[in-house]
Protein backbone atom coordinates (compact mmCIF):
# COMPACT_ATOMS: atom_id res chain seq x y z
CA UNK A 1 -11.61 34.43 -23.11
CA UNK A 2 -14.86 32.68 -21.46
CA UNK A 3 -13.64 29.32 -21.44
CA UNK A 4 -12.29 27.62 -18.48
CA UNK A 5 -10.64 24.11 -18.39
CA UNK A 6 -11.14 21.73 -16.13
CA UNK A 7 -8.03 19.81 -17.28
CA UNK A 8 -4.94 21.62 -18.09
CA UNK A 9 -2.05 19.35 -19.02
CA UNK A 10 1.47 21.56 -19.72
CA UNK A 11 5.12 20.65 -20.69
CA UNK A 12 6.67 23.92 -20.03
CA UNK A 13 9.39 24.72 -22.53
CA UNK A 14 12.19 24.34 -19.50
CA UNK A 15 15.52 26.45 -19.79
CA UNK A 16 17.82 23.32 -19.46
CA UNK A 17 21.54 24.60 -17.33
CA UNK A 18 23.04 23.18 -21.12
CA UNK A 19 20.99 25.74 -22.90
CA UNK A 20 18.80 24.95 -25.56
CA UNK A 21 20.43 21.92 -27.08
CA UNK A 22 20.86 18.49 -26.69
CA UNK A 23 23.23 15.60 -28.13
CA UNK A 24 20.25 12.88 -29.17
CA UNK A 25 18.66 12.57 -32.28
CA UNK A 26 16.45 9.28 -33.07
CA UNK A 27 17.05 7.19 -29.90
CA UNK A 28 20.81 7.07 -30.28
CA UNK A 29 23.55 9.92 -29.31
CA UNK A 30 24.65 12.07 -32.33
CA UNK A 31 27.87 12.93 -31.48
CA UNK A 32 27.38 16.59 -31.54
CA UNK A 33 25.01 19.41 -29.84
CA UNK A 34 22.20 20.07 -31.43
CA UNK A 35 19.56 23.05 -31.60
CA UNK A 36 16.45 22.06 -30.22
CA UNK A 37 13.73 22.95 -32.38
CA UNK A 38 11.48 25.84 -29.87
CA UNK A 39 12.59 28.19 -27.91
CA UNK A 40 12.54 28.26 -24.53
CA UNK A 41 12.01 30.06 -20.94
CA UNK A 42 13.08 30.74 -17.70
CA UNK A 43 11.47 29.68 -14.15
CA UNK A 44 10.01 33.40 -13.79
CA UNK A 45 8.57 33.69 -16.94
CA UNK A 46 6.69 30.29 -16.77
CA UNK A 47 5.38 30.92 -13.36
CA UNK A 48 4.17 34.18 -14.45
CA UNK A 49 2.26 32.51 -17.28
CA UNK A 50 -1.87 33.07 -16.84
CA UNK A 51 -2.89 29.46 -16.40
CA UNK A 52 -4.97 30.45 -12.78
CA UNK A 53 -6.68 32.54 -15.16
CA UNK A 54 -7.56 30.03 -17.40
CA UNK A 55 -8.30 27.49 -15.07
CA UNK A 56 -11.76 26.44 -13.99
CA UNK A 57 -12.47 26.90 -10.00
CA UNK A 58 -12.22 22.95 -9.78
CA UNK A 59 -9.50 21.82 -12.17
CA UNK A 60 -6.35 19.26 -12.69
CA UNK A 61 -2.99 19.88 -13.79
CA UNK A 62 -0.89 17.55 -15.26
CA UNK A 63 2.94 19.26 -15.11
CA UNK A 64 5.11 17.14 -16.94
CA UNK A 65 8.95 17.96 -15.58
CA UNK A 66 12.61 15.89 -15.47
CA UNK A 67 14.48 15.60 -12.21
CA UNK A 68 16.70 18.21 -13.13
CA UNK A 69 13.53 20.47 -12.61
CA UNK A 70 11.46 18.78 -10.30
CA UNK A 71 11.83 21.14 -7.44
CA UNK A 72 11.44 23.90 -9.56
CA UNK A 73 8.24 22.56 -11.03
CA UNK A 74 6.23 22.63 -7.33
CA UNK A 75 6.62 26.45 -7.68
CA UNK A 76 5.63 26.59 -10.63
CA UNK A 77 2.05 24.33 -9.78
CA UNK A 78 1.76 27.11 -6.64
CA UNK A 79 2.61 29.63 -8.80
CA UNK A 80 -0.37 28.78 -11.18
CA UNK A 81 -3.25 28.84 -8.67
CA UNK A 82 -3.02 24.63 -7.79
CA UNK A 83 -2.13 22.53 -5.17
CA UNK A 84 0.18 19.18 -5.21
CA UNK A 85 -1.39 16.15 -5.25
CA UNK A 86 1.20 13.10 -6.42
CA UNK A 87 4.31 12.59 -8.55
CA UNK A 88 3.43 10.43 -11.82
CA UNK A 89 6.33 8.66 -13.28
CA UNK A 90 7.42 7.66 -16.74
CA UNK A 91 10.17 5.33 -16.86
CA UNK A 92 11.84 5.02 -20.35
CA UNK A 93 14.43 2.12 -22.15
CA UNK A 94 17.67 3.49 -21.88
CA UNK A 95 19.33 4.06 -24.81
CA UNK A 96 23.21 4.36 -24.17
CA UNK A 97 24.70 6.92 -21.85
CA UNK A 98 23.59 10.19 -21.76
CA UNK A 99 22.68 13.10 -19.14
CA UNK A 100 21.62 12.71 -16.32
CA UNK A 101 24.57 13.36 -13.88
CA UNK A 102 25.62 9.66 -11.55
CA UNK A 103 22.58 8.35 -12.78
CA UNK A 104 21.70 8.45 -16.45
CA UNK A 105 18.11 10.12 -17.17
CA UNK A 106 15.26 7.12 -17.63
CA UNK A 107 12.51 8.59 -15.92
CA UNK A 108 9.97 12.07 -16.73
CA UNK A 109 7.58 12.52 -14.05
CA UNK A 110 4.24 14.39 -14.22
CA UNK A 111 3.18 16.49 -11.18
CA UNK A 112 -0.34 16.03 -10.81
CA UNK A 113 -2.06 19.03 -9.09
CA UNK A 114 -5.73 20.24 -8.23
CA UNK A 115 -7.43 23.29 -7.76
CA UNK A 116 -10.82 23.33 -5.49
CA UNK A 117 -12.31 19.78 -5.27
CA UNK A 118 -12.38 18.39 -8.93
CA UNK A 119 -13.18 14.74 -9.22
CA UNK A 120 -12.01 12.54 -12.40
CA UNK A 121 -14.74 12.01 -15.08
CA UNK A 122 -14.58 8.24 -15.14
CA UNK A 123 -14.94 7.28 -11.01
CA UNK A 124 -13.06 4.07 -11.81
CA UNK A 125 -9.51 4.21 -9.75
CA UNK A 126 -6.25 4.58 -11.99
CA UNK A 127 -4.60 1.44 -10.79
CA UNK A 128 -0.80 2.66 -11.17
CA UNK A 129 1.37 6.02 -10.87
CA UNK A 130 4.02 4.91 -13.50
CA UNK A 131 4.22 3.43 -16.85
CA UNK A 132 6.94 1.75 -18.70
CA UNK A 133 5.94 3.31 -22.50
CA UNK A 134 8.36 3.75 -25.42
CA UNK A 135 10.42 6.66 -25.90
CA UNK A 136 9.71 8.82 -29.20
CA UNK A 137 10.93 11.79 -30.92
CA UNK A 138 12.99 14.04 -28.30
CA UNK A 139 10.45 15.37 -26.14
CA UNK A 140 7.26 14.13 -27.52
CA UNK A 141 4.93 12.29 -24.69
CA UNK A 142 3.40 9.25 -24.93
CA UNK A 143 0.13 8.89 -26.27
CA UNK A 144 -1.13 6.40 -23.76
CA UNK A 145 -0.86 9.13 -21.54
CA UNK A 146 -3.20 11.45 -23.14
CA UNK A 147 -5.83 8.16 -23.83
CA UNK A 148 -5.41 7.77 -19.96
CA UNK A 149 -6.56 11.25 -19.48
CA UNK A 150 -9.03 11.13 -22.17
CA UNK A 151 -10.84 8.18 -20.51
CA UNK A 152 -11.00 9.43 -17.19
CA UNK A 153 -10.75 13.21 -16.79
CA UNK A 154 -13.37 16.03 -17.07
CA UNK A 155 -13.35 18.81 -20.45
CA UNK A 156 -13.14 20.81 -21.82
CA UNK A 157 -9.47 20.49 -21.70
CA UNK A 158 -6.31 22.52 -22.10
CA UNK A 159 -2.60 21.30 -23.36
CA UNK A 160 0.09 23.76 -22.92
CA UNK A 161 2.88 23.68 -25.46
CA UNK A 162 1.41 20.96 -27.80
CA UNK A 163 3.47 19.41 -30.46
CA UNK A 164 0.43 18.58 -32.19
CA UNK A 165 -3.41 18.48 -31.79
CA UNK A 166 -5.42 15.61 -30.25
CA UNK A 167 -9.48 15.70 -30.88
CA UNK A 168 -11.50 17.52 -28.02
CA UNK A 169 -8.57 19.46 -27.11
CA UNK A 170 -7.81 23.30 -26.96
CA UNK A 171 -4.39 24.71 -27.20
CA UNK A 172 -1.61 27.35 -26.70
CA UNK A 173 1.46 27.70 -27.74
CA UNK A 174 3.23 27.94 -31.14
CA UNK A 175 4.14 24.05 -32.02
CA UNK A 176 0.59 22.69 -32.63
CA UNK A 177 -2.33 25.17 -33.92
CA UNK A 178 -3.37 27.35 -31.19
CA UNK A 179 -6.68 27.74 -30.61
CA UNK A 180 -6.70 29.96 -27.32
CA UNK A 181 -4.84 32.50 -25.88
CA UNK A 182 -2.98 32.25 -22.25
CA UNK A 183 -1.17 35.43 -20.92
CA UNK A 184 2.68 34.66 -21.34
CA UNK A 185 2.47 31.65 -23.63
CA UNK A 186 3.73 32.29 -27.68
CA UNK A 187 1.05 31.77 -29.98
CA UNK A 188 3.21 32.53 -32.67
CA UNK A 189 0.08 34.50 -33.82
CA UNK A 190 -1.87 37.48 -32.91
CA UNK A 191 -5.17 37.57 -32.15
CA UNK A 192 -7.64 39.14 -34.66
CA UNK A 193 -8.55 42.13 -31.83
CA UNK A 194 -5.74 42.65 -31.33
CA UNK A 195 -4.29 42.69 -35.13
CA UNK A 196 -7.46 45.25 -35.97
């Protein structure tokens, strides 16, 4: 592959302690576990994934992460060839109790992490580090977050584990339409060089 992205924005498909399940459907507790709908991976597999090799020689990450992972997710950012930069935070409604241990779960943060000396497209400052935005399906992420990054950071651009695709994006994994490869991420395809 010849491309390399100057943005690379991931949400890792995290092995949860629960295992891959979770009791919420549609805002509101269902009662029951249920199977989340992709598979996921462990710590060591996700920090062996090729993003370094992906990754332009100035680029940002964007690792999206929950507090149960947080200190996890700085190994993974060292692990793929970036530095740690600052903690973005995305503070949701709660909607009943849930996980989340003493405190219930209202917050996803975002590590934001840079490789050489990359500089956002748009010079203007972002003014904030959190955002108050609705919650949607289980999972999905805002799309004021991607218009935020649209707006102000370089291409071409990368997103890791897509649920679906966004204009002037690339992608890998198997929940949107893949349209690169990335040593250790599912496709759910196989490339034509490799299928000959």
């Amino acid at each position: 592959m010849s491309a390399k992205f100057a943005l690379i924005c991931a949400d890792p498909p995290w092995s949860m302690k629960r295992g891959s399940q979770y009791s919420w459907r549609e805002g509101r507790p269902s009662g029951e576990r249920q199977e989340l709908d992709y598979s996921t991976e462990g710590i060591e597999h996700i920090c062996a994934m090729g993003v370094e090799e992906v990754a332009a020689a100035d680029a940002h990450l964007f690792l999206w992460t929950t507090g149960a992972l947080l200190e996890q997710s700085f190994e993974v950012v060292r692990r793929w060839g970036f530095r740690y930069s600052q903690t973005l935070v995305w503070c949701k409604e709660p909607h009943g109790w849930g996980p989340g241990g003493v405190f219930q779960a209202t917050a996803e943060f975002v590590l934001y992490a840079r490789r050489g000396q990359p500089w956002p497209s748009n010079a203007s400052t972002i003014a904030r580090q959190w955002w108050a935005w609705p919650r949607g399906e289980h999972s999905a992420k805002p799309e004021a977050f991607y218009d935020m990054l649209d707006a102000h950071f370089p291409m071409p651009r990368l997103e890791l584990f897509a649920r679906r695709g966004r204009l002037g994006w690339e992608y890998a994994g198997n929940q949107a339409l893949a349209t690169v490869e990335v040593r250790g991420v599912d496709n759910g395809w196989v490339p034509e060089e490799a299928a000959a």
